[in-house]
Protein backbone atom coordinates (compact mmCIF):
# COMPACT_ATOMS: atom_id res chain seq x y z
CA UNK A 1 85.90 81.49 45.33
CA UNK A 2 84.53 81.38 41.83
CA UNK A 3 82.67 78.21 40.58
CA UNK A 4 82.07 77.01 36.82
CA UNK A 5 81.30 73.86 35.24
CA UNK A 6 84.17 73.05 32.49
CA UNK A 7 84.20 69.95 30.19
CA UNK A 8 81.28 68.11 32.27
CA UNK A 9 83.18 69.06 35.67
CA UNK A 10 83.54 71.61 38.45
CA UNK A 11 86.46 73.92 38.51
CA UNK A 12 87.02 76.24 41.24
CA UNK A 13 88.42 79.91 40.82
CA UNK A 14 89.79 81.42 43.77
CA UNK A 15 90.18 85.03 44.21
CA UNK A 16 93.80 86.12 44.49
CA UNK A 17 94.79 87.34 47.85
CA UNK A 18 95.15 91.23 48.44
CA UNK A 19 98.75 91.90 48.77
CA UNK A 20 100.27 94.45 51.20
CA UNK A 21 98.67 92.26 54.63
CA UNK A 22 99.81 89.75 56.84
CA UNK A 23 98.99 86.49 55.65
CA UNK A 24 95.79 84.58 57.30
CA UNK A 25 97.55 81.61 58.13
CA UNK A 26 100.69 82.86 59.99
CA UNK A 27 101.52 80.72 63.27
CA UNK A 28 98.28 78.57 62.30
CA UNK A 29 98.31 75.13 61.64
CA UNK A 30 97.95 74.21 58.13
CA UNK A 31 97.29 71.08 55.90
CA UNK A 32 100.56 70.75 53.99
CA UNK A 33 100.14 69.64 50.39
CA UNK A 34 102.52 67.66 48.18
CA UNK A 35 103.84 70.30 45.54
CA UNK A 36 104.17 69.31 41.62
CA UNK A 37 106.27 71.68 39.66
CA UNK A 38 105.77 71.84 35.83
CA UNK A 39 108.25 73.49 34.21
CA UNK A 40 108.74 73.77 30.17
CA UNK A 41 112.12 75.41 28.84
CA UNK A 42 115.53 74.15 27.67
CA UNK A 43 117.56 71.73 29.66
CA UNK A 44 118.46 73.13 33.08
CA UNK A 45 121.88 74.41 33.63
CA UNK A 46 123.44 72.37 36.50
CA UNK A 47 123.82 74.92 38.66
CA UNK A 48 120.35 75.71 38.43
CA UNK A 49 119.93 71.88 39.09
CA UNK A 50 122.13 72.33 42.30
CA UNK A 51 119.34 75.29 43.51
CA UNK A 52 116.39 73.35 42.82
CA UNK A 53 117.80 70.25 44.74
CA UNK A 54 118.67 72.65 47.67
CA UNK A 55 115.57 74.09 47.68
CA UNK A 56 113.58 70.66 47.48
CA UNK A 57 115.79 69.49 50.39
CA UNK A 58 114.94 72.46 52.76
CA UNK A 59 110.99 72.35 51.55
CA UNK A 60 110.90 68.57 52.47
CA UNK A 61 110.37 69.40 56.31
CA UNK A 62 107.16 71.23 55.33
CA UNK A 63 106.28 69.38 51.96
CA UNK A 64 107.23 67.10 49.35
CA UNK A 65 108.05 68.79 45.67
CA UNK A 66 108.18 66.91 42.35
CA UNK A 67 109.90 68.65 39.69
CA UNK A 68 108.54 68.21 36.43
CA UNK A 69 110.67 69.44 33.21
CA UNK A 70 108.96 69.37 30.00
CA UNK A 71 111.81 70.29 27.13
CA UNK A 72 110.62 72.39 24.23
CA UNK A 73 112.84 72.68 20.96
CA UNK A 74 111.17 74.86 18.56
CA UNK A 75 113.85 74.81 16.01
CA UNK A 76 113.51 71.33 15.19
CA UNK A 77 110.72 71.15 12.07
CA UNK A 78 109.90 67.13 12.75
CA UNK A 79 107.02 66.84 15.56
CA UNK A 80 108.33 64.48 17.98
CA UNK A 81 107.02 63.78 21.43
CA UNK A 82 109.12 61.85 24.18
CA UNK A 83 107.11 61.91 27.18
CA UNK A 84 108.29 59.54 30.09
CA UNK A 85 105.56 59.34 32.72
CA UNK A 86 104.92 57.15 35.65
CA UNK A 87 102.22 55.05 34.12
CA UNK A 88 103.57 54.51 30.92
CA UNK A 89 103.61 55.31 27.17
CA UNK A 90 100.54 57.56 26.91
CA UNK A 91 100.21 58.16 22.78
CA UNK A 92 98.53 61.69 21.48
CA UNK A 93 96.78 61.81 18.12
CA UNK A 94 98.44 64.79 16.80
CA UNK A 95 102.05 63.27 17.29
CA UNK A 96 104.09 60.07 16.96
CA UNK A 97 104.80 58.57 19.81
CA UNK A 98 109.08 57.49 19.38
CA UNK A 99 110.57 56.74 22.68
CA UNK A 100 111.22 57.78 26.80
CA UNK A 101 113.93 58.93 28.86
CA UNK A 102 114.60 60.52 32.03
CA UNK A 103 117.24 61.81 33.96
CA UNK A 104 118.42 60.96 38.26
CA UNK A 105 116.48 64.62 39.21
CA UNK A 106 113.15 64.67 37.21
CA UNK A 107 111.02 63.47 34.95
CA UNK A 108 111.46 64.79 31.27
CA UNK A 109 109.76 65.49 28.41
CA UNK A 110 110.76 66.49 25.10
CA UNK A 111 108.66 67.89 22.48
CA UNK A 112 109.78 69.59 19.25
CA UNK A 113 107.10 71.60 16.75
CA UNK A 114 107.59 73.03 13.61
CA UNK A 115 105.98 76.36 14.70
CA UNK A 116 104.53 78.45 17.68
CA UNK A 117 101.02 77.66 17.63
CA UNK A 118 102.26 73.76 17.32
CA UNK A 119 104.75 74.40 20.03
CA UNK A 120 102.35 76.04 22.46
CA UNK A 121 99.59 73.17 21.93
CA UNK A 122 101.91 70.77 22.46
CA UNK A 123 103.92 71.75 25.60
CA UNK A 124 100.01 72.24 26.63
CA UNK A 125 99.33 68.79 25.74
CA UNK A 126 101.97 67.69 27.89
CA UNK A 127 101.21 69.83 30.64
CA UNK A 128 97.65 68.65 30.87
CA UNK A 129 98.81 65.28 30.79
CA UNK A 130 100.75 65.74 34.23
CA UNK A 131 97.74 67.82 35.53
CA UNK A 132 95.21 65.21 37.34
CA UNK A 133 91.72 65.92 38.30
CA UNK A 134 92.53 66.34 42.21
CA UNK A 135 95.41 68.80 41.59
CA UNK A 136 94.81 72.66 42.81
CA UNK A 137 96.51 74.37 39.59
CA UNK A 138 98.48 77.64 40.32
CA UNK A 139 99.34 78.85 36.89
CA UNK A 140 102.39 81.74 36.63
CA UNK A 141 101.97 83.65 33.75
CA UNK A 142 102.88 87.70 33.65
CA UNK A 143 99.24 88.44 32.96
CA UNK A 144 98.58 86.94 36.45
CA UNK A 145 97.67 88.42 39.66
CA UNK A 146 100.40 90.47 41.81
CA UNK A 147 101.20 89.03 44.78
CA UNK A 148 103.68 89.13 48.01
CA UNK A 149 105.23 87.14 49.85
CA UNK A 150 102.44 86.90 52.69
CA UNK A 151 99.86 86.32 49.93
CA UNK A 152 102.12 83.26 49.10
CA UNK A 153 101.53 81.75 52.13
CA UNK A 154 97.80 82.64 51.92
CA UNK A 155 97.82 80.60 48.59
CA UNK A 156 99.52 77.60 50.28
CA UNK A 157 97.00 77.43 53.28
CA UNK A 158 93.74 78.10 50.92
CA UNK A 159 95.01 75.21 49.03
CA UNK A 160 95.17 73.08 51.71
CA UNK A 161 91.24 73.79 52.23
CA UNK A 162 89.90 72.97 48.94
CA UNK A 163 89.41 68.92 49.50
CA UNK A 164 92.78 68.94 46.96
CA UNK A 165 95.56 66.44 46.99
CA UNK A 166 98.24 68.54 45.40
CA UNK A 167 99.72 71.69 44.74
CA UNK A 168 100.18 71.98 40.82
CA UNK A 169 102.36 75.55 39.69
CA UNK A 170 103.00 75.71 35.65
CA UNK A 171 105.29 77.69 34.72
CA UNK A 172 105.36 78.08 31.14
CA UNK A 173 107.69 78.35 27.95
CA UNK A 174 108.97 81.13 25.74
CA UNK A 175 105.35 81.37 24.49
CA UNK A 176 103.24 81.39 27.12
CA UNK A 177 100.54 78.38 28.31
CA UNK A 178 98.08 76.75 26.56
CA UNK A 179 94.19 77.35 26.35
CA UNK A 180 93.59 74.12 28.29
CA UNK A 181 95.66 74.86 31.20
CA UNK A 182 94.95 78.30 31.12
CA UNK A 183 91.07 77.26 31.24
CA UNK A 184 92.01 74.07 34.06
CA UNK A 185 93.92 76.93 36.23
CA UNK A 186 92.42 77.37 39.71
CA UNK A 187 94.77 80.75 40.27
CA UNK A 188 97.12 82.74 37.85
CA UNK A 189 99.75 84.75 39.51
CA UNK A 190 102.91 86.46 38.06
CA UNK A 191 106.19 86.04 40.36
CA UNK A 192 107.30 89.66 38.99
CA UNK A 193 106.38 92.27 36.53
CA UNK A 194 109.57 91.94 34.52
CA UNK A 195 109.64 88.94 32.38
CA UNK A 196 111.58 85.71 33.75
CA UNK A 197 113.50 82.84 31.96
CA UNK A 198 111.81 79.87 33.53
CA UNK A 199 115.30 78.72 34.87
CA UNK A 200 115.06 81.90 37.37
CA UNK A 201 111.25 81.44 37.63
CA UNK A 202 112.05 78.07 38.94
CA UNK A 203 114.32 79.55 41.23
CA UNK A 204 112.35 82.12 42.43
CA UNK A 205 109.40 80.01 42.86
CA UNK A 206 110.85 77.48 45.17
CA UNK A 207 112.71 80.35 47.24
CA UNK A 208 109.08 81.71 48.07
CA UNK A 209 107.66 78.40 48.45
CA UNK A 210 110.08 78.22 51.21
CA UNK A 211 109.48 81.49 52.37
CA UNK A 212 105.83 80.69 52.55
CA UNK A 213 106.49 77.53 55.08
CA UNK A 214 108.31 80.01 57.23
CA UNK A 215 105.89 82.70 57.46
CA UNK A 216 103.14 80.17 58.32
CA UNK A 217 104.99 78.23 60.90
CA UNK A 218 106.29 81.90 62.29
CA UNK A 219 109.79 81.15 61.63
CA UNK A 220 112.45 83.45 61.92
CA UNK A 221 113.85 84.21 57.71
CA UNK A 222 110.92 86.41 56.80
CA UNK A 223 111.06 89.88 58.05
């Protein structure tokens, strides 16, 4: 684990595990952490929607998932924020702050940018703002670390260790994440080496979260 002081605070680092080994943790017991999900990208199809809920149903007997959407719309020239959060209105300086909303699954966030730099700051803005100081931040970006699925479960468990109350993943928009989360990140690690759409990154994501659970309570559905 890698230590550095960022913005008057300590932010650990820790070194991706090796893949191509059993994980560390398998048939140990482990401290399960609550799992926040931010995801930024168009509004989810609804059979995606069905997979996520399935997935969040069969995770719940290992951990407890919040799904986070944050909306992007980069065709839109006006910059407009809609952020509904659990404490309330939260207004940014670089935006006007117009109104909420959410939907039965998620919480949902809509910004819109009049360009890519704007767009990336702001879905970064956002981000951050779901991000809290006790959160261990797993950032998936295709510039991140290669892992398997045993190194999956090695992330869960080492998470688990670090004094942290949850497990944050980011998966990012069309454009890639911000410098503050990218800087606030505890691990970076790409899901593949082809490039997903975050729908399927989503997907995938929860399918090895599940996966992970299994392998470290030696369950039979990894071979």
């Amino acid at each position: 684990m890698i230590i550095s002081i960022q913005s008057g605070h300590f932010c650990a680092k820790e070194r991706t595990p090796s893949p191509g080994r059993r994980s560390k943790y398998s048939g140990q017991s482990v401290r399960p952490l609550p799992v926040r999900i931010l995801t930024v990208g168009k509004r989810r199809s609804p059979g995606v929607q069905l997979l996520v809920e399935e997935y969040k149903e069969k995770l719940k007997h290992y951990c407890s998932v919040e799904d986070v959407q944050i909306r992007s719309n980069p065709k839109n020239t006006s910059h407009l924020v809609y952020q509904h959060l659990t404490d309330g209105f939260i207004p940014f300086n670089m935006y006007h702050l117009i109104s909420c909303f959410s939907d039965k699954f998620s919480s949902c966030i809509l910004i819109q940018c009049s360009n890519v730099k704007a767009q990336i700051e702001g879905e970064d803005m956002v981000a951050m703002q779901n991000i809290r100081s006790e959160d261990w931040v797993i950032l998936l970006d295709e510039h991140g670390s290669d892992i398997g699925s045993e190194q999956m479960a090695d992330l869960v468990g080492d998470a688990g260790n670090t004094g942290s109350s949850t497990i944050a993943f980011c998966i990012g928009g069309p454009y890639g994440h911000g410098q503050q989360l990218r800087h606030r990140a505890n691990v970076t690690i790409k899901l593949s080496s082809l490039v997903l759409n975050h729908q399927i990154a989503l997907l995938v994501l929860l399918e090895q979260l599940y996966r992970a659970w299994t392998i470290i309570k030696g369950q039979k559905y990894h071979h």
